[in-house]
PDB file of N, CA and C in Angstrom:
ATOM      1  N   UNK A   1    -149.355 -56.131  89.619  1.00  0.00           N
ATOM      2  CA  UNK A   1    -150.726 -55.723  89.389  1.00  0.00           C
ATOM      3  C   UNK A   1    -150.912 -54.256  89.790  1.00  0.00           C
ATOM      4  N   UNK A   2    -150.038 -53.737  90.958  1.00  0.00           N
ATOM      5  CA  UNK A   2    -149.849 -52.537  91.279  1.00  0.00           C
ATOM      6  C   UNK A   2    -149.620 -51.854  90.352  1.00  0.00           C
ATOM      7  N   UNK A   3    -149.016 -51.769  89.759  1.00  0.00           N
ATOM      8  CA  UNK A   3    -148.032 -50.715  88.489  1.00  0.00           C
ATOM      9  C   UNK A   3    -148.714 -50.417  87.671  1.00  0.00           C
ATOM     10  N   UNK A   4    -149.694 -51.984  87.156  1.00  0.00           N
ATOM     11  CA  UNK A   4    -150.680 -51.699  85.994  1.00  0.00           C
ATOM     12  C   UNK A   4    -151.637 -50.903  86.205  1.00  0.00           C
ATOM     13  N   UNK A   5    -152.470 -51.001  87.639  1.00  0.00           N
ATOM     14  CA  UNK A   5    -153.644 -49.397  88.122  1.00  0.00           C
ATOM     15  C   UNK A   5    -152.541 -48.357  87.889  1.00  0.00           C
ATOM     16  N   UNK A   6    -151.485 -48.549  88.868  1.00  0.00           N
ATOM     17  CA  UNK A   6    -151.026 -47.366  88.102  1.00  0.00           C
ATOM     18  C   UNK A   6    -150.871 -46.456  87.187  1.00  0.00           C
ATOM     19  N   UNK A   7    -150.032 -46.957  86.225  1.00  0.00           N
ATOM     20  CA  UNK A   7    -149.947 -46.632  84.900  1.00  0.00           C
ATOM     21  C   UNK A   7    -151.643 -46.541  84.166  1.00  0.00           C
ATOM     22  N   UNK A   8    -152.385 -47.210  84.862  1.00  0.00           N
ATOM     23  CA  UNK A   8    -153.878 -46.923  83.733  1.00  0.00           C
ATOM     24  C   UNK A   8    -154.372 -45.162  84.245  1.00  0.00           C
ATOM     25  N   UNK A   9    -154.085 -45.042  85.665  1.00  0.00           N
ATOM     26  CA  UNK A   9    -154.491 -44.011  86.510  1.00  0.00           C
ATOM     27  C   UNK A   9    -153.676 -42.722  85.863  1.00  0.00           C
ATOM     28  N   UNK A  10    -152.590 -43.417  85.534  1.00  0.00           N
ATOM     29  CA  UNK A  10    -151.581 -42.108  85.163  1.00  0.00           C
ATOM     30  C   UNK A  10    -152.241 -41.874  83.299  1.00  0.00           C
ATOM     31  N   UNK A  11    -152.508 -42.404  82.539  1.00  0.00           N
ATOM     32  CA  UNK A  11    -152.577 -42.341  81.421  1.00  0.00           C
ATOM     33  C   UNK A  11    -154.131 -41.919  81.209  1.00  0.00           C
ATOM     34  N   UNK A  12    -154.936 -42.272  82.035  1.00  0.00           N
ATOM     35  CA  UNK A  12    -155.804 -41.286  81.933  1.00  0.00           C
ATOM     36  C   UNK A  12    -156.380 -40.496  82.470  1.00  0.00           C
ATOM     37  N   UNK A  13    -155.468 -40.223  83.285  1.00  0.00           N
ATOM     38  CA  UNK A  13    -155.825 -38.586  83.626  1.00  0.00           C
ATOM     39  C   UNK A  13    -154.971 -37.690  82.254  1.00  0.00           C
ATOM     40  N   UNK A  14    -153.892 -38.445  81.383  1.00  0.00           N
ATOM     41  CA  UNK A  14    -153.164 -37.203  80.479  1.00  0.00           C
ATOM     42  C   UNK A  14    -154.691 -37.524  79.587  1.00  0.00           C
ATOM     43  N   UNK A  15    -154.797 -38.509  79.520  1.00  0.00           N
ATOM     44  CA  UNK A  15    -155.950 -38.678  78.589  1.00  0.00           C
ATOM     45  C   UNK A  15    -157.527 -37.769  78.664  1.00  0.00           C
ATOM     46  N   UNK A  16    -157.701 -37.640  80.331  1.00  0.00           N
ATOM     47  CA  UNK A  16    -158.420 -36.398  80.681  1.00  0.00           C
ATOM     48  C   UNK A  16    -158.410 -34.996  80.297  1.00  0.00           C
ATOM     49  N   UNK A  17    -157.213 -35.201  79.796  1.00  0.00           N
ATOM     50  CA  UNK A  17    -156.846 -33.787  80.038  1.00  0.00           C
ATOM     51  C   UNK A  17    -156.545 -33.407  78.522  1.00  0.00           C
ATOM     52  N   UNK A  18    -155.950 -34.152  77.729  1.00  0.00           N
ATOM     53  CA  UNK A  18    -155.639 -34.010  76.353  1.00  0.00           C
ATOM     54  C   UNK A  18    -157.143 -34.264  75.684  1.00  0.00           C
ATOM     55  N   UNK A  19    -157.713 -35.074  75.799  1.00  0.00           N
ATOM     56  CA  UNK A  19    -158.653 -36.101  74.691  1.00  0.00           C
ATOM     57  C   UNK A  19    -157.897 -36.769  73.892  1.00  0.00           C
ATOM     58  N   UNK A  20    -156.985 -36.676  73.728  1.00  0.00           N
ATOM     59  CA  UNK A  20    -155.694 -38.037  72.836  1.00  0.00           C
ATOM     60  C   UNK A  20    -156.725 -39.504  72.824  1.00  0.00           C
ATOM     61  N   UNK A  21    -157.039 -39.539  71.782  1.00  0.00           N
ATOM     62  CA  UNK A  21    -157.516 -41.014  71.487  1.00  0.00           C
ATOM     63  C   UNK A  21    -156.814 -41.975  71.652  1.00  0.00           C
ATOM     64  N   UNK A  22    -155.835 -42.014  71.408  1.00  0.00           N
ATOM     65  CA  UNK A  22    -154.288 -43.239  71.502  1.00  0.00           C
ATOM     66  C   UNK A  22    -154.432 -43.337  73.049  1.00  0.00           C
ATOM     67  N   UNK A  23    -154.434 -42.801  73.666  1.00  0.00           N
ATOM     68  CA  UNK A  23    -153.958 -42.435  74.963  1.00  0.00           C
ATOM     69  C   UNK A  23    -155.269 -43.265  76.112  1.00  0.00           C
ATOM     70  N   UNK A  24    -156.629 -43.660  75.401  1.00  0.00           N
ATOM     71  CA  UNK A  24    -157.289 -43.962  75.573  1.00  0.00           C
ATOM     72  C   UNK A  24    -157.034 -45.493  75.033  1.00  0.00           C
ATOM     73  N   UNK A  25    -156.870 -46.011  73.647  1.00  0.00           N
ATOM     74  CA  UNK A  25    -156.406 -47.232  73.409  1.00  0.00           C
ATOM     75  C   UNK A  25    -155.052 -47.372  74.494  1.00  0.00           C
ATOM     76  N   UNK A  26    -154.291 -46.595  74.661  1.00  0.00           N
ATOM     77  CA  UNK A  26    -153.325 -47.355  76.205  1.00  0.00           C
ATOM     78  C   UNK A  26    -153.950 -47.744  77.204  1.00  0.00           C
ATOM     79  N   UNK A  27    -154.581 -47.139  77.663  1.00  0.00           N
ATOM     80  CA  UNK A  27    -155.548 -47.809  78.652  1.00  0.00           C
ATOM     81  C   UNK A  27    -155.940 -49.117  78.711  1.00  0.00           C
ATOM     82  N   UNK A  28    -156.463 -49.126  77.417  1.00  0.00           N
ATOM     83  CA  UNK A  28    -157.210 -50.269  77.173  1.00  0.00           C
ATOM     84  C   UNK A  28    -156.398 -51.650  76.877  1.00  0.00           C
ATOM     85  N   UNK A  29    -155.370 -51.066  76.541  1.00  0.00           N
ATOM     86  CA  UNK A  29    -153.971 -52.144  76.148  1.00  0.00           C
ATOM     87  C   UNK A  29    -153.333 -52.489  77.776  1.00  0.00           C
ATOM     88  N   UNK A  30    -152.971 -51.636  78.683  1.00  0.00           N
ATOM     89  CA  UNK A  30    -152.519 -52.059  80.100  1.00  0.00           C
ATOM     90  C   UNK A  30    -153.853 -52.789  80.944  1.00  0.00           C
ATOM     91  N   UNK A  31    -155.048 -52.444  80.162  1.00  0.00           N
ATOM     92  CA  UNK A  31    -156.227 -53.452  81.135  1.00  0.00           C
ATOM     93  C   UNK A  31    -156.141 -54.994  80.266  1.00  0.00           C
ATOM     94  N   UNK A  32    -156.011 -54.658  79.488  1.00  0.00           N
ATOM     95  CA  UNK A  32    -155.696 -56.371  78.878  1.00  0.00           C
ATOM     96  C   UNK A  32    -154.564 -57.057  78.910  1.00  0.00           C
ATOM     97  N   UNK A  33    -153.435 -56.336  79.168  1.00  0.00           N
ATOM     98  CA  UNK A  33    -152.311 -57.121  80.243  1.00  0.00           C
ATOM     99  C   UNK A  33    -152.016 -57.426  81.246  1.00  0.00           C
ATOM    100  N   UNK A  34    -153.194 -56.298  82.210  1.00  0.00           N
ATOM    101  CA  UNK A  34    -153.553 -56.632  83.251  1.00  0.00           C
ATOM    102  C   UNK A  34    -154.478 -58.084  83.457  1.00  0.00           C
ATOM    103  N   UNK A  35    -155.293 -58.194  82.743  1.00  0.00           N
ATOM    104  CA  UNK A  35    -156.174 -59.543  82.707  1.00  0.00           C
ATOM    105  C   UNK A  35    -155.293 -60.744  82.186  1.00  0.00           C
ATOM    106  N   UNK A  36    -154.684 -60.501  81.316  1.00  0.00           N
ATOM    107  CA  UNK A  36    -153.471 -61.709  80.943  1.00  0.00           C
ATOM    108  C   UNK A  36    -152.725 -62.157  82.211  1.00  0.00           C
ATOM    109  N   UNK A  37    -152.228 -60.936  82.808  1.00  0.00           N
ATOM    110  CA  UNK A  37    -151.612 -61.712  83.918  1.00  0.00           C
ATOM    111  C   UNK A  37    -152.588 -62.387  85.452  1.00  0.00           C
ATOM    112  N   UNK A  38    -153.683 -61.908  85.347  1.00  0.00           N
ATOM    113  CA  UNK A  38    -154.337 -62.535  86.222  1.00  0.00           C
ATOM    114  C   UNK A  38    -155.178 -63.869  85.705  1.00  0.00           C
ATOM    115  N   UNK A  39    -154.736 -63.871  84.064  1.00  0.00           N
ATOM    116  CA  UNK A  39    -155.287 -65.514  83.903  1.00  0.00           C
ATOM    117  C   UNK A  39    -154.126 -66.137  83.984  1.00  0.00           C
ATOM    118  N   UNK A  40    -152.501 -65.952  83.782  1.00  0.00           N
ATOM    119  CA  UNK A  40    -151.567 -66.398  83.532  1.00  0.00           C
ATOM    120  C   UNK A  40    -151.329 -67.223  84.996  1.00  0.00           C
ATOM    121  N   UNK A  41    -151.865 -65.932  86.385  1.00  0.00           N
ATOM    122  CA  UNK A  41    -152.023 -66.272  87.657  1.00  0.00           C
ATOM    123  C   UNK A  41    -152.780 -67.522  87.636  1.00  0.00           C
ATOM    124  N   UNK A  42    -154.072 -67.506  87.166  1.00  0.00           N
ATOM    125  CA  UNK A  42    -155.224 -68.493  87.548  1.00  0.00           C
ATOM    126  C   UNK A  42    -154.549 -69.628  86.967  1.00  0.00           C
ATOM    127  N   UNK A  43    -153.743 -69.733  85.746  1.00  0.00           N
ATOM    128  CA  UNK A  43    -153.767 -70.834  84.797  1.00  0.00           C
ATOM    129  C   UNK A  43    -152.168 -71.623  85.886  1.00  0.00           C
ATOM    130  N   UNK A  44    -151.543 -71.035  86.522  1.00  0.00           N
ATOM    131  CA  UNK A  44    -150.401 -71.788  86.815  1.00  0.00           C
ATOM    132  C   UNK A  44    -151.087 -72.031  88.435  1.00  0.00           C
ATOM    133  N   UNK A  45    -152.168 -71.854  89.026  1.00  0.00           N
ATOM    134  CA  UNK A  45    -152.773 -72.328  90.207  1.00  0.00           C
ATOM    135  C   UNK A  45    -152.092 -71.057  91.537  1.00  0.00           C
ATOM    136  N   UNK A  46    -151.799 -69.797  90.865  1.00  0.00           N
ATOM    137  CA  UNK A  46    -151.287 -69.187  91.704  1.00  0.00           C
ATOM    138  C   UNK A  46    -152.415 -67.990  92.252  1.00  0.00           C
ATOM    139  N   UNK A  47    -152.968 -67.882  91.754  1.00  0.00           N
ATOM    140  CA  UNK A  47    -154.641 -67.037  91.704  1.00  0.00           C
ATOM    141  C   UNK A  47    -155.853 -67.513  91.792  1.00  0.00           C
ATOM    142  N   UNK A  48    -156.055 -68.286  91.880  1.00  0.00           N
ATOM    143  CA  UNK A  48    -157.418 -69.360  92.071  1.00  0.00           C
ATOM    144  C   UNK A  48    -157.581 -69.757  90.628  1.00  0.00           C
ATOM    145  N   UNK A  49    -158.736 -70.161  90.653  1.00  0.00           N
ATOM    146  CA  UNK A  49    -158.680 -71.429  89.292  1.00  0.00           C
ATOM    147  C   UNK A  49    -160.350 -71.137  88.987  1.00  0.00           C
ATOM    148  N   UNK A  50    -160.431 -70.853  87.821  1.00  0.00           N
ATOM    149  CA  UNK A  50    -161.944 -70.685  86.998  1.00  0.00           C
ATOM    150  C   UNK A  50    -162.878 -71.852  86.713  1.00  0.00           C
ATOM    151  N   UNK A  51    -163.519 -72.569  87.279  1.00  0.00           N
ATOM    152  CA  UNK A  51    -164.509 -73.945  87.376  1.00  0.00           C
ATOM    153  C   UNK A  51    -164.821 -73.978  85.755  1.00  0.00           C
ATOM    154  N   UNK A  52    -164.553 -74.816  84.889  1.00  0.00           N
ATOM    155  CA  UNK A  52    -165.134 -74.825  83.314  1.00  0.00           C
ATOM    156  C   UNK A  52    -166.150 -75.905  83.779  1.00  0.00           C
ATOM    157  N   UNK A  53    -167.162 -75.177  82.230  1.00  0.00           N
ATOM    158  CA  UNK A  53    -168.512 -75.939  82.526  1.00  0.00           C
ATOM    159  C   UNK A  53    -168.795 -75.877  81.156  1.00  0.00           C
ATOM    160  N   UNK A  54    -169.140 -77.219  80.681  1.00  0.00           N
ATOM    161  CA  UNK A  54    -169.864 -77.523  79.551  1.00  0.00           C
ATOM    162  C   UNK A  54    -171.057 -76.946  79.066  1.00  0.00           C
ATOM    163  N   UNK A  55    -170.863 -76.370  77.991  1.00  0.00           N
ATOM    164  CA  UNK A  55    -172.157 -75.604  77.489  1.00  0.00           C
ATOM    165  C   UNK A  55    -171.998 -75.471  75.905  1.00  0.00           C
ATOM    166  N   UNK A  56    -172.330 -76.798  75.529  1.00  0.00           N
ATOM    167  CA  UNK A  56    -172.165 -76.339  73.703  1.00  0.00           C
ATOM    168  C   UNK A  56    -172.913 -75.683  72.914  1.00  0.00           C
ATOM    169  N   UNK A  57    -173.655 -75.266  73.236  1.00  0.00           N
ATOM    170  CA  UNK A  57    -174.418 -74.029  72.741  1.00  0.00           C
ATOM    171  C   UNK A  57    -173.726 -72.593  72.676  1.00  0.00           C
ATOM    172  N   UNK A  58    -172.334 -72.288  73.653  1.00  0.00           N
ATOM    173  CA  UNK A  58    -171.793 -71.256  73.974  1.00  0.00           C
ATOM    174  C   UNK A  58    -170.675 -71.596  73.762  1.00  0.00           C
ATOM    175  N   UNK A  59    -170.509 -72.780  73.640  1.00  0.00           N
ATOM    176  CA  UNK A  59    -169.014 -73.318  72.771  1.00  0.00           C
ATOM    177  C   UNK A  59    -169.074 -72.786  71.625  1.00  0.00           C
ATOM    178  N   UNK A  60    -170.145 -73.197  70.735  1.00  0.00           N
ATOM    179  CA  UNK A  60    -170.645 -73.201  69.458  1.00  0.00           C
ATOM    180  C   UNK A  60    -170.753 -71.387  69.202  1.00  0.00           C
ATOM    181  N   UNK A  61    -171.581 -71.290  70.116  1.00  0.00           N
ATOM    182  CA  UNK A  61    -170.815 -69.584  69.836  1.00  0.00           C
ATOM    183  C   UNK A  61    -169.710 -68.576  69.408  1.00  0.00           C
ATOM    184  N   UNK A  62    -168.785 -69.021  70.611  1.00  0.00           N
ATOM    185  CA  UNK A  62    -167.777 -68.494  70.583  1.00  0.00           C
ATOM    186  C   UNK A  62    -166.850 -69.004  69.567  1.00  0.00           C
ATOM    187  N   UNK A  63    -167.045 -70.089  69.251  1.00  0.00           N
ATOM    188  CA  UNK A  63    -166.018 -70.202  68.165  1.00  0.00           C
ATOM    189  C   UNK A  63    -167.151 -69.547  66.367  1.00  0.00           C
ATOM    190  N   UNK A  64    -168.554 -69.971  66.632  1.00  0.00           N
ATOM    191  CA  UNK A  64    -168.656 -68.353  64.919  1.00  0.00           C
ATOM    192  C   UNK A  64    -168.247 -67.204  65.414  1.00  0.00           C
ATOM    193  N   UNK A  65    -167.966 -66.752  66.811  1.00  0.00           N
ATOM    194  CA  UNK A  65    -167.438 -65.400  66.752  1.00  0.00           C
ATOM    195  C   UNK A  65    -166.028 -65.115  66.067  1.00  0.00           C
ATOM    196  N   UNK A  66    -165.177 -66.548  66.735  1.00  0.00           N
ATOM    197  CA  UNK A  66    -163.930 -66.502  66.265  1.00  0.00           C
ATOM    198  C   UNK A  66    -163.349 -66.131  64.975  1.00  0.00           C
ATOM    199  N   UNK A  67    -164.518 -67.212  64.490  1.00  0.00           N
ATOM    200  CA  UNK A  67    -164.698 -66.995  63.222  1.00  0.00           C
ATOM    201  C   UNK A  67    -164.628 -65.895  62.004  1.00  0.00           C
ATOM    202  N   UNK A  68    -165.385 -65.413  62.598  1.00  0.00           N
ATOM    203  CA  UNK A  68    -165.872 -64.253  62.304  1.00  0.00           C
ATOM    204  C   UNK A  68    -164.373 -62.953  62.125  1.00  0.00           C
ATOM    205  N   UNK A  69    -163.969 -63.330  63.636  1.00  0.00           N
ATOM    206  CA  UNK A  69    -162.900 -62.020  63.895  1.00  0.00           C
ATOM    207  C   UNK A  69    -162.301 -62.551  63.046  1.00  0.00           C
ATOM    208  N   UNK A  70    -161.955 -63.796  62.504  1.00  0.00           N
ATOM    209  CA  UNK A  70    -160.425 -63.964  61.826  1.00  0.00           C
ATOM    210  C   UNK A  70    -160.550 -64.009  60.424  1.00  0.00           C
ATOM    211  N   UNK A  71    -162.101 -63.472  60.227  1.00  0.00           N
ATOM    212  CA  UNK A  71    -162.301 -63.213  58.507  1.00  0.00           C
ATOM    213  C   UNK A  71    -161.882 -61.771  58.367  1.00  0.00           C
ATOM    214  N   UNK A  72    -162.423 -61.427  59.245  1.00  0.00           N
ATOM    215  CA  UNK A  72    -162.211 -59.560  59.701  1.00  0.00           C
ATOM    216  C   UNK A  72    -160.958 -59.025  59.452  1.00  0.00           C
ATOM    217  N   UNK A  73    -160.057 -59.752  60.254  1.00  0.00           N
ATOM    218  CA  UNK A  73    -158.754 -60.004  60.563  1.00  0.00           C
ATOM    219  C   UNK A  73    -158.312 -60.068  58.595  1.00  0.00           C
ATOM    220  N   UNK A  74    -158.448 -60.668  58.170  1.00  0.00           N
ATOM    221  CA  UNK A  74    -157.781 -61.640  57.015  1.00  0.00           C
ATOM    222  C   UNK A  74    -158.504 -60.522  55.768  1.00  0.00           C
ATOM    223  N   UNK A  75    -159.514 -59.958  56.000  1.00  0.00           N
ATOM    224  CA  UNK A  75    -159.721 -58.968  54.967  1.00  0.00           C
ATOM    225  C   UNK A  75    -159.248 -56.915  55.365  1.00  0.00           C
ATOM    226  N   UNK A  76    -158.986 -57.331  56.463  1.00  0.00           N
ATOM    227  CA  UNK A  76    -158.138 -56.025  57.121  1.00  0.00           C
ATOM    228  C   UNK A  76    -157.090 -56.063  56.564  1.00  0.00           C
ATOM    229  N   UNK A  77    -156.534 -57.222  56.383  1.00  0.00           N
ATOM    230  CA  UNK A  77    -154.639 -57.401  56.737  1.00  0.00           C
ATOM    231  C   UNK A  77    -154.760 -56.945  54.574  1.00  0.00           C
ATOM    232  N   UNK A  78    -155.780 -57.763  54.060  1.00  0.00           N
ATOM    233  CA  UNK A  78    -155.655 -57.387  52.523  1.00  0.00           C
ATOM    234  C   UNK A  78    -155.625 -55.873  52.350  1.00  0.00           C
ATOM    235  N   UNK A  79    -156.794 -55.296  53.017  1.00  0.00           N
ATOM    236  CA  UNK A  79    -156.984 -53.231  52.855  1.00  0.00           C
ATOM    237  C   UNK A  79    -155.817 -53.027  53.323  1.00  0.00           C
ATOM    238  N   UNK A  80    -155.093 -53.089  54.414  1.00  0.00           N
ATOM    239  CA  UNK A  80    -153.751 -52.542  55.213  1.00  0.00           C
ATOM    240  C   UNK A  80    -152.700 -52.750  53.703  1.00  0.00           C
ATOM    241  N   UNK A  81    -152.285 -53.529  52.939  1.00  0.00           N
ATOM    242  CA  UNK A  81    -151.430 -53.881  51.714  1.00  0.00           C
ATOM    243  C   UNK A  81    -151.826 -52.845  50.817  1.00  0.00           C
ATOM    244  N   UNK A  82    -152.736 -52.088  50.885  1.00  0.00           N
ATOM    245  CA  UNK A  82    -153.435 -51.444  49.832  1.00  0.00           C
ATOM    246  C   UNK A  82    -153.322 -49.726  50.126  1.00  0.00           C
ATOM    247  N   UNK A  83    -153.451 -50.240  51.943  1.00  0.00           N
ATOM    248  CA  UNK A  83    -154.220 -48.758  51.787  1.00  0.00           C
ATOM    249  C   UNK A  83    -153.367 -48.394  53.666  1.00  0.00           C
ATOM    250  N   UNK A  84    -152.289 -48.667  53.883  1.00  0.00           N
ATOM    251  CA  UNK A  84    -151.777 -48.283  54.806  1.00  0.00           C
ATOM    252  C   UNK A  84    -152.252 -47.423  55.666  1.00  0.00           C
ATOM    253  N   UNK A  85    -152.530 -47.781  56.556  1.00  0.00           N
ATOM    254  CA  UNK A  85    -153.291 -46.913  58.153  1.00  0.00           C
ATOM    255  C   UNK A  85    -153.198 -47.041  59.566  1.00  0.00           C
ATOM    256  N   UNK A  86    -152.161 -46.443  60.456  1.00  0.00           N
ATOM    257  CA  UNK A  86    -151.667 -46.890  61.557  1.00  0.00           C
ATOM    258  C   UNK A  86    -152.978 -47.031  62.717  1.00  0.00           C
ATOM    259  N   UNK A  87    -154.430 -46.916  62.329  1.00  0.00           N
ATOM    260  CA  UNK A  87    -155.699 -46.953  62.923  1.00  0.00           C
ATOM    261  C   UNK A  87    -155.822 -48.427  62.839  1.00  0.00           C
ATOM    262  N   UNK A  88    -155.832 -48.464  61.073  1.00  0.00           N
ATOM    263  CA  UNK A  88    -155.897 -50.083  60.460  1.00  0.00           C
ATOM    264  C   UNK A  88    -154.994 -51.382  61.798  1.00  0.00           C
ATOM    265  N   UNK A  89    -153.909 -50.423  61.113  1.00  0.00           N
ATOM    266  CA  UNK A  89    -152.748 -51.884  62.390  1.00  0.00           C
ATOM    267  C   UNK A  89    -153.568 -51.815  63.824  1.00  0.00           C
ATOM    268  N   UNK A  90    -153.379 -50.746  64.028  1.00  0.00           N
ATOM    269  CA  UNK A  90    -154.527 -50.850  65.875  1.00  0.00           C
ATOM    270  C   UNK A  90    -155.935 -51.789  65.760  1.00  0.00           C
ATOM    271  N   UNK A  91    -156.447 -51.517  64.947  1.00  0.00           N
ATOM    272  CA  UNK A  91    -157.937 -52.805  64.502  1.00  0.00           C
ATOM    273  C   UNK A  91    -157.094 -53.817  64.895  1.00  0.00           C
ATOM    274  N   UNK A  92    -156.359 -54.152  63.856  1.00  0.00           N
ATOM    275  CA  UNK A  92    -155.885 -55.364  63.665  1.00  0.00           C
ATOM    276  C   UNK A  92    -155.868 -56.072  64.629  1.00  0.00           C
ATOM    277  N   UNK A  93    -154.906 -55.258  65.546  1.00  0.00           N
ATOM    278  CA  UNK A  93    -154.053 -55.781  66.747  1.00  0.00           C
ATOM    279  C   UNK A  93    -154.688 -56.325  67.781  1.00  0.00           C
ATOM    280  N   UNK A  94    -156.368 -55.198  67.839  1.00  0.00           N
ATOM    281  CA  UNK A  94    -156.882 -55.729  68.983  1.00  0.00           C
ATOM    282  C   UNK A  94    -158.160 -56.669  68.231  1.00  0.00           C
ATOM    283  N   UNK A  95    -157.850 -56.989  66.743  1.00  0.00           N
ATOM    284  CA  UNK A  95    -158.345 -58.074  66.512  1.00  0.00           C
ATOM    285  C   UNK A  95    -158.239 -59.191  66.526  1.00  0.00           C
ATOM    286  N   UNK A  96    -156.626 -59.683  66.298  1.00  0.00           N
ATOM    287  CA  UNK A  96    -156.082 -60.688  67.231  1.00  0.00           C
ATOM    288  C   UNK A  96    -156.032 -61.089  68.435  1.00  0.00           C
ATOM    289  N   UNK A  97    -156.185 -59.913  69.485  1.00  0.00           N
ATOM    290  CA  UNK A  97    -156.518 -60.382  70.881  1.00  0.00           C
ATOM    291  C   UNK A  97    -157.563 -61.051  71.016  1.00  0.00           C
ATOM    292  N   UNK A  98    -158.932 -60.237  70.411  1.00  0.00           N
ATOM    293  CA  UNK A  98    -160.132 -60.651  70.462  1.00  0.00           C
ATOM    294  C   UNK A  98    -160.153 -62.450  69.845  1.00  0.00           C
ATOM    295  N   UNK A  99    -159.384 -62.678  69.003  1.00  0.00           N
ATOM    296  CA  UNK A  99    -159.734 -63.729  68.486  1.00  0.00           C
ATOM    297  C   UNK A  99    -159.367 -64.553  69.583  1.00  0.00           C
ATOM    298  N   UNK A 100    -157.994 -64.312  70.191  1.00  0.00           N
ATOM    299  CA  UNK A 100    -157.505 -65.591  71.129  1.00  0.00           C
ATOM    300  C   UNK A 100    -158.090 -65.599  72.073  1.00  0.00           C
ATOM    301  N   UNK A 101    -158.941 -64.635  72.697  1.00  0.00           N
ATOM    302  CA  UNK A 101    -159.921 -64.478  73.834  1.00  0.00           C
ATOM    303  C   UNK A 101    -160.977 -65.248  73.576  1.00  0.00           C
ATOM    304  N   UNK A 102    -161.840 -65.058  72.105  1.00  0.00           N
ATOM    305  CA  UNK A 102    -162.654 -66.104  72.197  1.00  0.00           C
ATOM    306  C   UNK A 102    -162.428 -67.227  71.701  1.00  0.00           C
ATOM    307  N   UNK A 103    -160.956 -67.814  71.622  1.00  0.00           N
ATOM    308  CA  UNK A 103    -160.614 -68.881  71.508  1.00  0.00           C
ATOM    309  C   UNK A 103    -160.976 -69.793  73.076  1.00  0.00           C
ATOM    310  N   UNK A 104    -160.277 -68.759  73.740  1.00  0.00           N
ATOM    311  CA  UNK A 104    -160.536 -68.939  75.308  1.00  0.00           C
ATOM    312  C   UNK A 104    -161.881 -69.427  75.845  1.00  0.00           C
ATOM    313  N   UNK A 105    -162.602 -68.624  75.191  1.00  0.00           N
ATOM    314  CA  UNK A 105    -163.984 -68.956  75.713  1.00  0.00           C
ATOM    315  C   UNK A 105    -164.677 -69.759  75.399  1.00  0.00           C
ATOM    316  N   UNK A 106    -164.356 -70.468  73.671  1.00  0.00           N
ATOM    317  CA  UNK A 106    -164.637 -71.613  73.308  1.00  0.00           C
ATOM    318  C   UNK A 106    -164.332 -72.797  74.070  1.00  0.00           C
ATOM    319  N   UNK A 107    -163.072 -72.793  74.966  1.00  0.00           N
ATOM    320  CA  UNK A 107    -162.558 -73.561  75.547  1.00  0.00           C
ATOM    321  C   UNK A 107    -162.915 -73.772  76.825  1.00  0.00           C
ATOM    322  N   UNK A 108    -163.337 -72.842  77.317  1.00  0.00           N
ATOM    323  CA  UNK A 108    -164.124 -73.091  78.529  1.00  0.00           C
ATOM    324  C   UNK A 108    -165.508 -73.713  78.536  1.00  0.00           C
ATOM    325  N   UNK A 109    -165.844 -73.581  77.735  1.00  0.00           N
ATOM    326  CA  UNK A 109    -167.341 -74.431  77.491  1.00  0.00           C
ATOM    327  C   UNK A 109    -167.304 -75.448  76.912  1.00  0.00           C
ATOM    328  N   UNK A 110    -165.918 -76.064  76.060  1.00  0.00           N
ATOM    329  CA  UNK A 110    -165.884 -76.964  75.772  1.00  0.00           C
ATOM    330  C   UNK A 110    -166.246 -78.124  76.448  1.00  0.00           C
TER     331      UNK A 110
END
């Protein structure tokens, strides 16, 4: 968990200093591996454990969001065949996260 402040600390200060947009999506990519591994922690009982609570109203939510991302997703992936854009693949990418995240969250309220 150390390494990951790290490395976020180190990447944006170049990011301070450049304005590099990419450099800013790294960031954002080592804070969401950072959170993976502190659910990966919670989920094997080595980090404490997240209380789920029924709420289908917010079940029901999160999965039209899902929804949603993986239409997003599925008409991206058609423009990307068409119209190649290494911005495009970055959408993408952190459109798939997003989806399994609020897969996650569907599941917690389940």
């Amino acid at each position: 968990m150390k390494e990951f402040k790290r490395l976020q600390k180190q990447l944006q200060v170049i990011h301070d200093k450049t304005g590099y947009e990419d450099l800013e999506h790294g960031v954002l990519a080592l804070q969401i591996a950072e959170h993976t591994v502190e659910e990966t922690l919670e989920h094997t009982g080595l980090g404490g454990e997240i209380q789920r609570k029924p709420n289908p109203a917010a079940h029901r939510r999160a999965k039209q969001w899902r929804e949603i991302v993986k239409g997003l997703r599925a008409q991206g992936g058609k423009f990307l065949r068409t119209h190649p854009s290494e911005d495009l693949e970055t959408a993408l990418k952190a459109l798939a996260i997003a989806e399994g995240s609020l897969q996650e969250v569907a599941e917690h309220y389940e």
